[in-house]
Structures are given as structure tokens and as C-alpha cells.
N, C-alpha and C. Protein backbone atom coordinates (compact mmCIF):
# COMPACT_ATOMS: atom_id res chain seq x y z
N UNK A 1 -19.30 50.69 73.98
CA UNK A 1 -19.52 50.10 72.68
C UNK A 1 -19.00 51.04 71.59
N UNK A 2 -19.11 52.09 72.14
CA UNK A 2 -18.45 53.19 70.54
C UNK A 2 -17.39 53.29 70.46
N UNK A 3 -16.57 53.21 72.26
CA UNK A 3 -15.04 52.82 71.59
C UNK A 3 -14.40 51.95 71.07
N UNK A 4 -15.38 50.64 70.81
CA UNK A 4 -14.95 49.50 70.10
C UNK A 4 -14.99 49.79 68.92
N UNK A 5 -15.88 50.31 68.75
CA UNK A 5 -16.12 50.63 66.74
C UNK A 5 -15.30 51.96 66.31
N UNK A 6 -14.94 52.54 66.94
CA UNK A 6 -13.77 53.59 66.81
C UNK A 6 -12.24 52.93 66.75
N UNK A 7 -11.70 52.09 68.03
CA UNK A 7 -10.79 51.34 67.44
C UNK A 7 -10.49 50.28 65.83
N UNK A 8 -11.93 49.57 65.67
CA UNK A 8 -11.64 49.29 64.48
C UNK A 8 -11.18 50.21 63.57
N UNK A 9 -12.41 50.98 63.15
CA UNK A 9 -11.71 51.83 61.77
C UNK A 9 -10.67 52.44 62.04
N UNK A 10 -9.94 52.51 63.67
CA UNK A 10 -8.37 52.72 63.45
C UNK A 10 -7.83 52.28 62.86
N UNK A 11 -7.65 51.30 63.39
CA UNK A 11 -6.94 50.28 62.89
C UNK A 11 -6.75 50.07 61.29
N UNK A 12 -7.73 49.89 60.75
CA UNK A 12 -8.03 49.93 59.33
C UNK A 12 -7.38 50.96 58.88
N UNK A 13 -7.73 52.30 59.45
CA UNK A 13 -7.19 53.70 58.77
C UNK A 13 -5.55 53.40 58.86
N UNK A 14 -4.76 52.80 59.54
CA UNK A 14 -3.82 52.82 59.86
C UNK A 14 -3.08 51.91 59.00
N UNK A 15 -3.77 50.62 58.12
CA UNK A 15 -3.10 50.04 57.60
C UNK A 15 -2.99 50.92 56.05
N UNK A 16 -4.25 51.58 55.28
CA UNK A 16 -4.20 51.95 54.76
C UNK A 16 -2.83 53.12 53.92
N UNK A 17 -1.91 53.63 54.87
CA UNK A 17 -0.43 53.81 54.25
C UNK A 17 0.90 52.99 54.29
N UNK A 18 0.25 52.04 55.01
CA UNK A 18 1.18 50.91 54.75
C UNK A 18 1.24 50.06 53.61
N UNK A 19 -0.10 49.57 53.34
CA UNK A 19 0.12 49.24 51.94
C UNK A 19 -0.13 50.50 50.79
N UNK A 20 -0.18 51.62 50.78
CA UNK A 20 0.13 52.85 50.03
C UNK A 20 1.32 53.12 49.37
N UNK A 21 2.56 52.65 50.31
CA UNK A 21 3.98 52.32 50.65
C UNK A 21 4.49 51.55 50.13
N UNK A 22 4.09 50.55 50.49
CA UNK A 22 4.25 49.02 49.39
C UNK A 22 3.76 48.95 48.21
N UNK A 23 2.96 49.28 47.74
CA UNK A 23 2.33 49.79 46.35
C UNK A 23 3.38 50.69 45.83
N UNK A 24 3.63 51.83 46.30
CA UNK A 24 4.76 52.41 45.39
C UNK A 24 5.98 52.17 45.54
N UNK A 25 6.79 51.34 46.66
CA UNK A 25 8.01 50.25 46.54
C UNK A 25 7.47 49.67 45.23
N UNK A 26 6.82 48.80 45.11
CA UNK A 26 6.55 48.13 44.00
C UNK A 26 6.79 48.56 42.36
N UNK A 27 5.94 49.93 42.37
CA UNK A 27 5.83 50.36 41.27
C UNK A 27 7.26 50.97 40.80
N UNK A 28 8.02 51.50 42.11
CA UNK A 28 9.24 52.06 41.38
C UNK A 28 10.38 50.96 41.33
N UNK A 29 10.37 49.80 41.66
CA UNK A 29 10.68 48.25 41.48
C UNK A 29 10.78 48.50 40.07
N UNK A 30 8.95 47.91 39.62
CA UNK A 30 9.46 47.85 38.33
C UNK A 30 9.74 48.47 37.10
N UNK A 31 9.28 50.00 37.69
CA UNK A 31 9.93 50.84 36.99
C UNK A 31 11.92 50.67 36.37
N UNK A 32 12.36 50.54 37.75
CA UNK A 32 13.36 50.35 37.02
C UNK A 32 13.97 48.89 36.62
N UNK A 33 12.98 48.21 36.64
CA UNK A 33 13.62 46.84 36.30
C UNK A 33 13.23 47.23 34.85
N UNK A 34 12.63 48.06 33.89
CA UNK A 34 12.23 48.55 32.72
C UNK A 34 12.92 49.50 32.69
N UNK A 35 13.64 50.26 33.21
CA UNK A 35 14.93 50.86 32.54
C UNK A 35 16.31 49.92 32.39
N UNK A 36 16.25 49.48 33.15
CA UNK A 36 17.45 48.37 33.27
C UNK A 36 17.41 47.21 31.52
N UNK A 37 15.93 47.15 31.86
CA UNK A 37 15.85 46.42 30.46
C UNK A 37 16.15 47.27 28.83
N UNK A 38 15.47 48.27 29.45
CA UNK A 38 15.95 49.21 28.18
C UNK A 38 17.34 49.23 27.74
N UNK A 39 18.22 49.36 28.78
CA UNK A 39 19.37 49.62 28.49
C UNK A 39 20.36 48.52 28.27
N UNK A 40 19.86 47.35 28.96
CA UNK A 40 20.74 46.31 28.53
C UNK A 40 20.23 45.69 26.50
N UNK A 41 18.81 46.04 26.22
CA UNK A 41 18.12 46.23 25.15
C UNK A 41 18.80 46.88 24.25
N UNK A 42 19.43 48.09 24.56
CA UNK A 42 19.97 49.19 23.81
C UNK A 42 21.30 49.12 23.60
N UNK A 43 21.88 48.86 24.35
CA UNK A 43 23.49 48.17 24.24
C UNK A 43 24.06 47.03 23.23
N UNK A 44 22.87 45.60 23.31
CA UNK A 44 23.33 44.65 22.41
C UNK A 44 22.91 44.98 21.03
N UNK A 45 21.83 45.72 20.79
CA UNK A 45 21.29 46.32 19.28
C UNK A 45 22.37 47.13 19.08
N UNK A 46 23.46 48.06 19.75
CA UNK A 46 24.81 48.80 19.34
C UNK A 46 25.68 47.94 18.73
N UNK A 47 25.72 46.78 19.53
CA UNK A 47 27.09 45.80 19.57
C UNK A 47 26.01 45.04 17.69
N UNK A 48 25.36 44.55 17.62
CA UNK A 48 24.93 44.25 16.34
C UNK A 48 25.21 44.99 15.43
N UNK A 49 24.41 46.11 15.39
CA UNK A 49 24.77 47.04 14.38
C UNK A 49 26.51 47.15 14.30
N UNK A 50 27.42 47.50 15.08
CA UNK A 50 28.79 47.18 14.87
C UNK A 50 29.20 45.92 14.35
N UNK A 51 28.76 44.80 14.66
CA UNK A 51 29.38 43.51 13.42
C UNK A 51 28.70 43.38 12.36
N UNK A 52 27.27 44.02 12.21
CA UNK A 52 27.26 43.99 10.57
C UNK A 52 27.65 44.90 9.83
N UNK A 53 28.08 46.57 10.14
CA UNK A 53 29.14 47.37 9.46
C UNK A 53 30.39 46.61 9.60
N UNK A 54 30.78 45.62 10.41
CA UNK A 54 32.33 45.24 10.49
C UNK A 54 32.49 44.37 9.49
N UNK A 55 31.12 43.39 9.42
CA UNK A 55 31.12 42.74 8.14
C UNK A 55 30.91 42.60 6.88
N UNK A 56 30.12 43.95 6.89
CA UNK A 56 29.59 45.09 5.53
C UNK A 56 31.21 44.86 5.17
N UNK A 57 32.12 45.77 6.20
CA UNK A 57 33.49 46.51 5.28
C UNK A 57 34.42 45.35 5.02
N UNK A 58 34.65 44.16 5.88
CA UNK A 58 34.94 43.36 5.00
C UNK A 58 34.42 42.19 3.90
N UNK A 59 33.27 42.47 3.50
CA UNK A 59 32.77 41.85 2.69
C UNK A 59 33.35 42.93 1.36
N UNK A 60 32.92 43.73 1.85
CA UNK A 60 33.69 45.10 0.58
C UNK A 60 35.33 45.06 -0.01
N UNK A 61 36.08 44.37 1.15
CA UNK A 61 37.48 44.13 0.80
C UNK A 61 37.62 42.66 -0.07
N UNK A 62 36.54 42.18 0.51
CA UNK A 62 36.22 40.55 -0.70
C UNK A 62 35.94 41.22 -1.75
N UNK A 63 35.03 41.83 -1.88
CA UNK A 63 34.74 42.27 -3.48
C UNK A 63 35.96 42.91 -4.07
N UNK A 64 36.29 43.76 -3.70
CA UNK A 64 37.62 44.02 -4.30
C UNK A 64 38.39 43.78 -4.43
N UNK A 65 38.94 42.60 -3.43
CA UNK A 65 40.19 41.60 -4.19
C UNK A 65 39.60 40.69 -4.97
N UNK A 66 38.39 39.92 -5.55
CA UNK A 66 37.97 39.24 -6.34
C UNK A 66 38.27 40.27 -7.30
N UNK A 67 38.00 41.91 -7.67
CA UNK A 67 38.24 42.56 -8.74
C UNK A 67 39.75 42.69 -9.53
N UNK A 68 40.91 42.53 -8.50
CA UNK A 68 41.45 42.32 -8.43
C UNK A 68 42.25 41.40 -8.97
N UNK A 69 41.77 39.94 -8.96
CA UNK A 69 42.43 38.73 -9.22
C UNK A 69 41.91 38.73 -10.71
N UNK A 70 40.29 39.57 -10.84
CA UNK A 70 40.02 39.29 -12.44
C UNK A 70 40.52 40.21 -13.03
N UNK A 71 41.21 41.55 -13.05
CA UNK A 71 41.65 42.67 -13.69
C UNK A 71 42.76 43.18 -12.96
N UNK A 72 43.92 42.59 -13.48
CA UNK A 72 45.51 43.08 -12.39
C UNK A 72 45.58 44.50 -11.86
N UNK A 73 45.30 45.16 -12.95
CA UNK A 73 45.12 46.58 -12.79
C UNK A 73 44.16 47.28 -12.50
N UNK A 74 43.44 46.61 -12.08
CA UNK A 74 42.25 46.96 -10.96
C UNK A 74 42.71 48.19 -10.37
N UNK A 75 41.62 49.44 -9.93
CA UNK A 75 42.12 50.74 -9.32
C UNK A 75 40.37 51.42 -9.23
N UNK A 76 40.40 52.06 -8.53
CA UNK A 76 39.31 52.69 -8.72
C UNK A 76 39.12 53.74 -7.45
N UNK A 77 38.47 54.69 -7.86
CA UNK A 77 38.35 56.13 -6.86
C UNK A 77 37.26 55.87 -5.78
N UNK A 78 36.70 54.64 -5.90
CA UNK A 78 35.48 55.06 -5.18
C UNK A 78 34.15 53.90 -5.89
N UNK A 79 33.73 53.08 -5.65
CA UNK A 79 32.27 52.62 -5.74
C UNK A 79 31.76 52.07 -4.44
N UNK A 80 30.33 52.05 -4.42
CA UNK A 80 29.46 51.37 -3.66
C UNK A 80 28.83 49.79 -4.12
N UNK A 81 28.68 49.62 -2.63
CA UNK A 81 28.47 47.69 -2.68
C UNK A 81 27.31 48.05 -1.45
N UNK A 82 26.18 47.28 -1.52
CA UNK A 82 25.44 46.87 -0.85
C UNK A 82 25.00 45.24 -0.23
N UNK A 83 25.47 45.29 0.73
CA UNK A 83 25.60 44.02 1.76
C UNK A 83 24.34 44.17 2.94
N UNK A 84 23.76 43.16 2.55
CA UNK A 84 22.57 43.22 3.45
C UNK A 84 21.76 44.49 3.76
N UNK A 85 21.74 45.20 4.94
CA UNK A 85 21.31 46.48 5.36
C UNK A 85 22.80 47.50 5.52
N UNK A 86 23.75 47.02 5.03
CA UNK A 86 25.00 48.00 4.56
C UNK A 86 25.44 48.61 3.62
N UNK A 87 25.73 49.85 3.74
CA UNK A 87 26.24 50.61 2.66
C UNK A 87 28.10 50.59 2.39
N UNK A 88 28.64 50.10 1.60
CA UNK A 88 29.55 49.83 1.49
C UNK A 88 30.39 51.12 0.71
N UNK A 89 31.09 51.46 0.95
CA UNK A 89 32.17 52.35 -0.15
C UNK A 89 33.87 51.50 0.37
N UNK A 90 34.10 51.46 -1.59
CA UNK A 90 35.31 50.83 -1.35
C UNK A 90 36.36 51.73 -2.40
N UNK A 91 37.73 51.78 -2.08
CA UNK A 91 38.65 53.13 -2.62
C UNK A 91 39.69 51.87 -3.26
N UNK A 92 40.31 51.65 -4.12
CA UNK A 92 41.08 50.71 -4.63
C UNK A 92 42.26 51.49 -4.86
N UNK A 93 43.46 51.76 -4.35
CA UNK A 93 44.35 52.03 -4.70
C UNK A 93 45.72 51.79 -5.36
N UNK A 94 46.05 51.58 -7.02
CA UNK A 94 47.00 50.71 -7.42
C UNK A 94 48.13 51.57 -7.46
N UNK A 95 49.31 51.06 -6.69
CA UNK A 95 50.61 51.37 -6.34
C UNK A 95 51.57 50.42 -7.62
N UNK A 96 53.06 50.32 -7.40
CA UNK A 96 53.83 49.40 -8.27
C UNK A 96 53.48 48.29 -8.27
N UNK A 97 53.70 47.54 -6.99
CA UNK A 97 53.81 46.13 -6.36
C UNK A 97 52.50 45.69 -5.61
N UNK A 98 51.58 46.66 -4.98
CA UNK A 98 50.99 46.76 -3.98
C UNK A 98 49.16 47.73 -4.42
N UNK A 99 48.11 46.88 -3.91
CA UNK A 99 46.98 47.48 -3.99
C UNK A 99 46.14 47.85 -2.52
N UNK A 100 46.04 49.23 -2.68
CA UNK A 100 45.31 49.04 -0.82
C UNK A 100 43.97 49.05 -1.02
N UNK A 101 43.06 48.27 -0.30
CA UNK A 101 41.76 48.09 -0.71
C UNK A 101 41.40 49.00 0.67
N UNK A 102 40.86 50.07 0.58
CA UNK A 102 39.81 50.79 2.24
C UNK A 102 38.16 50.44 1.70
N UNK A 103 37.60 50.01 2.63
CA UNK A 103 36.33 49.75 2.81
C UNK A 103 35.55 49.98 3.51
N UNK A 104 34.58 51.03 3.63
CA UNK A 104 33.89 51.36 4.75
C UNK A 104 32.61 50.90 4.92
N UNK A 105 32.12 50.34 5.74
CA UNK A 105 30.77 50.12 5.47
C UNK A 105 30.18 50.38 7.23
N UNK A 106 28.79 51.25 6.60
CA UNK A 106 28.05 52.51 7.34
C UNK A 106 26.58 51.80 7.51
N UNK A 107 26.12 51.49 8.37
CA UNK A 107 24.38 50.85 8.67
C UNK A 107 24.10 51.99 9.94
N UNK A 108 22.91 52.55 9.50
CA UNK A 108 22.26 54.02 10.65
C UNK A 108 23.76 54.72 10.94
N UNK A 109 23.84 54.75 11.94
CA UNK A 109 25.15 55.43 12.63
C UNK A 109 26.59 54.88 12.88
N UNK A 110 26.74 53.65 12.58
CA UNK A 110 27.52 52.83 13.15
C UNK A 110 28.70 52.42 11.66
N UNK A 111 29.55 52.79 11.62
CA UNK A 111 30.37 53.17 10.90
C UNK A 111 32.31 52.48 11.10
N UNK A 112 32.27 51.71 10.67
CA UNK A 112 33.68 50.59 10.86
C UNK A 112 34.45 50.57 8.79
N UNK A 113 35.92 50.80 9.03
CA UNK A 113 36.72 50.52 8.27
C UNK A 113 37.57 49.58 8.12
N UNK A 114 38.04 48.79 7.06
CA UNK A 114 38.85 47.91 6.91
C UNK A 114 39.52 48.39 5.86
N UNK A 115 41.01 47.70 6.28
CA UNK A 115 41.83 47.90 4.85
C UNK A 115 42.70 46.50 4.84
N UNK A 116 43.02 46.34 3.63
CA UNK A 116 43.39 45.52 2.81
C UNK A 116 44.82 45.28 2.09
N UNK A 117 45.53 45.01 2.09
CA UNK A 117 46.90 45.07 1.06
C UNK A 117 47.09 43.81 0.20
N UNK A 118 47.07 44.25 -0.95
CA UNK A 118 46.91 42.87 -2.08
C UNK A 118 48.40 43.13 -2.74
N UNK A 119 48.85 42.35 -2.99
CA UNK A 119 50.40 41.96 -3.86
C UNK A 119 49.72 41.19 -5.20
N UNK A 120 50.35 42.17 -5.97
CA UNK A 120 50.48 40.99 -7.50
C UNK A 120 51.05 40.69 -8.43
N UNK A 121 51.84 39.42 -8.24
CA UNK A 121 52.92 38.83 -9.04
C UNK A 121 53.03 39.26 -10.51
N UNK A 122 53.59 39.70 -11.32
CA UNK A 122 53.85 40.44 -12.29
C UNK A 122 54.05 39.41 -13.48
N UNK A 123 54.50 38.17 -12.95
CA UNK A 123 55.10 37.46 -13.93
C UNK A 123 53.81 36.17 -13.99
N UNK A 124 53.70 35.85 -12.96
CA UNK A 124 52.11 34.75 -12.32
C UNK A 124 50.93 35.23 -12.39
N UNK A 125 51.11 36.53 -12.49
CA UNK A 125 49.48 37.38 -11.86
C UNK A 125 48.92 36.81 -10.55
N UNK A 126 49.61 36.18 -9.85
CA UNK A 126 49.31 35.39 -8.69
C UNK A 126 48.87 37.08 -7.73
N UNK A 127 47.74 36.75 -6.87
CA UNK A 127 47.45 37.93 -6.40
C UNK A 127 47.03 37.27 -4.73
N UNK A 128 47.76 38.23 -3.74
CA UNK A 128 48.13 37.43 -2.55
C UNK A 128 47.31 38.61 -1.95
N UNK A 129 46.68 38.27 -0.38
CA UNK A 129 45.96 39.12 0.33
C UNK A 129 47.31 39.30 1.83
N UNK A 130 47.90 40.47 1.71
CA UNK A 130 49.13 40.16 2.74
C UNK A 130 48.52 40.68 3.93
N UNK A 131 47.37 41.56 4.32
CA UNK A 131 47.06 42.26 5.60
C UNK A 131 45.57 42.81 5.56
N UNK A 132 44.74 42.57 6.46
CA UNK A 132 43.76 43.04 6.49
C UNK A 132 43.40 42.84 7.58
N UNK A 133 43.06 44.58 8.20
CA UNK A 133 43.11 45.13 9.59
C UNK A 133 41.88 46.08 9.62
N UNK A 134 41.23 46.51 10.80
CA UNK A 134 40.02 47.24 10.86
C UNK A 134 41.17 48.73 11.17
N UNK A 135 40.65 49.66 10.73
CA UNK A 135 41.41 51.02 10.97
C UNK A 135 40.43 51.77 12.07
């Protein structure tokens, strides 16, 4: 009779690191199914923050060719524009024929340029947008 009751709590004792085992399969499961999330988390908040500086800096090249079309001789060293959660700096450069608009616009770390080339008819004041490219 006592070796019957000795085999049980073998038995028992024996399952006891089996599911010990499976318990921490588990836990390091979802451990990294929570890094995995982190990082796919952390990646598309990058890719955001990059199209609203992309759209910060050209919203900044809009403002400055609207300055542009109202004042031919539009030029300027340097102002700031604020676009949503963007910080905008825009550089207006007036040449003979030709205005280069650079626009940077900066949200936390994430930092994208555009530039601009405006033409303006001398005789029309007609003011044309010929190129606008991210640098």
C-alpha cells in the first residue's frame, strides 16, 4: 500500500516541470510578441513624423511663393512659419530671372527640405513655380 501512494506523488512531482516549462515557453512568447510590437509601433510613428516635416517644408514653399506672387521682389534671409506641430524656416532667394525658395521644416528630430524655383515675368508679373524637389 505505501508503494502506491509513493507512485502517485511521483507522478505528480514529475509533472510539475513540465508545466514549469510551458509556463516560461509562454511567457517568453509573449514577451517577444511585445517587442515585436514595440518596434513595428516605433517604426510607423518615424515614417509619420517624416510626412508631416515633408509637409511642414512644403507648405513653407506655398507660403513663399504666395509672397511672391504678392511682392515681385520678394527676398528674404530667413523667417519662420508654423504648420501644425512644425517648425518651418524658409530662405527666399532673389536672383535676376529666378527665386529659390529652401524650406525646412523640423518636428522632434525628424528634419526634411524642400526647394523651390519660382520665375517672374518682368513684363506680366506672371510668377510660375518651375521645380520643386525634396533635397
Amino acid at each position: 500500500m505505501m508503494n502506491k501512494n509513493i507512485k502517485k506523488y511521483q507522478r505528480g512531482f514529475s509533472l510539475l516541470p513540465v508545466v514549469l516549462v510551458a509556463s516560461l515557453i509562454i511567457v517568453e512568447v509573449g514577451i517577444a510578441l511585445t517587442f515585436v510590437m514595440y518596434l513595428a509601433n516605433s517604426a510607423s510613428y518615424d515614417v509619420r513624423l517624416s510626412q508631416e516635416a515633408f509637409f511642414g517644408a512644403r507648405s513653407g514653399v506655398s507660403d513663399a511663393f504666395l509672397r511672391i506672387i504678392r511682392d515681385k521682389n520678394f527676398s528674404s534671409s530667413g523667417y519662420n512659419l508654423v504648420v501644425g506641430r512644425v517648425n518651418v524656416n524658409i530662405i527666399v532667394e532673389k536672383n535676376s530671372n529666378f527665386s529659390t525658395i529652401t524650406a525646412k521644416g523640423t518636428i522632434l528630430n525628424r528634419e526634411k527640405i524642400m526647394q523651390g524655383i519660382v520665375s517672374v515675368d518682368q513684363e506680366t508679373g506672371e510668377a510660375t513655380l518651375f521645380s520643386l524637389q525634396e533635397i
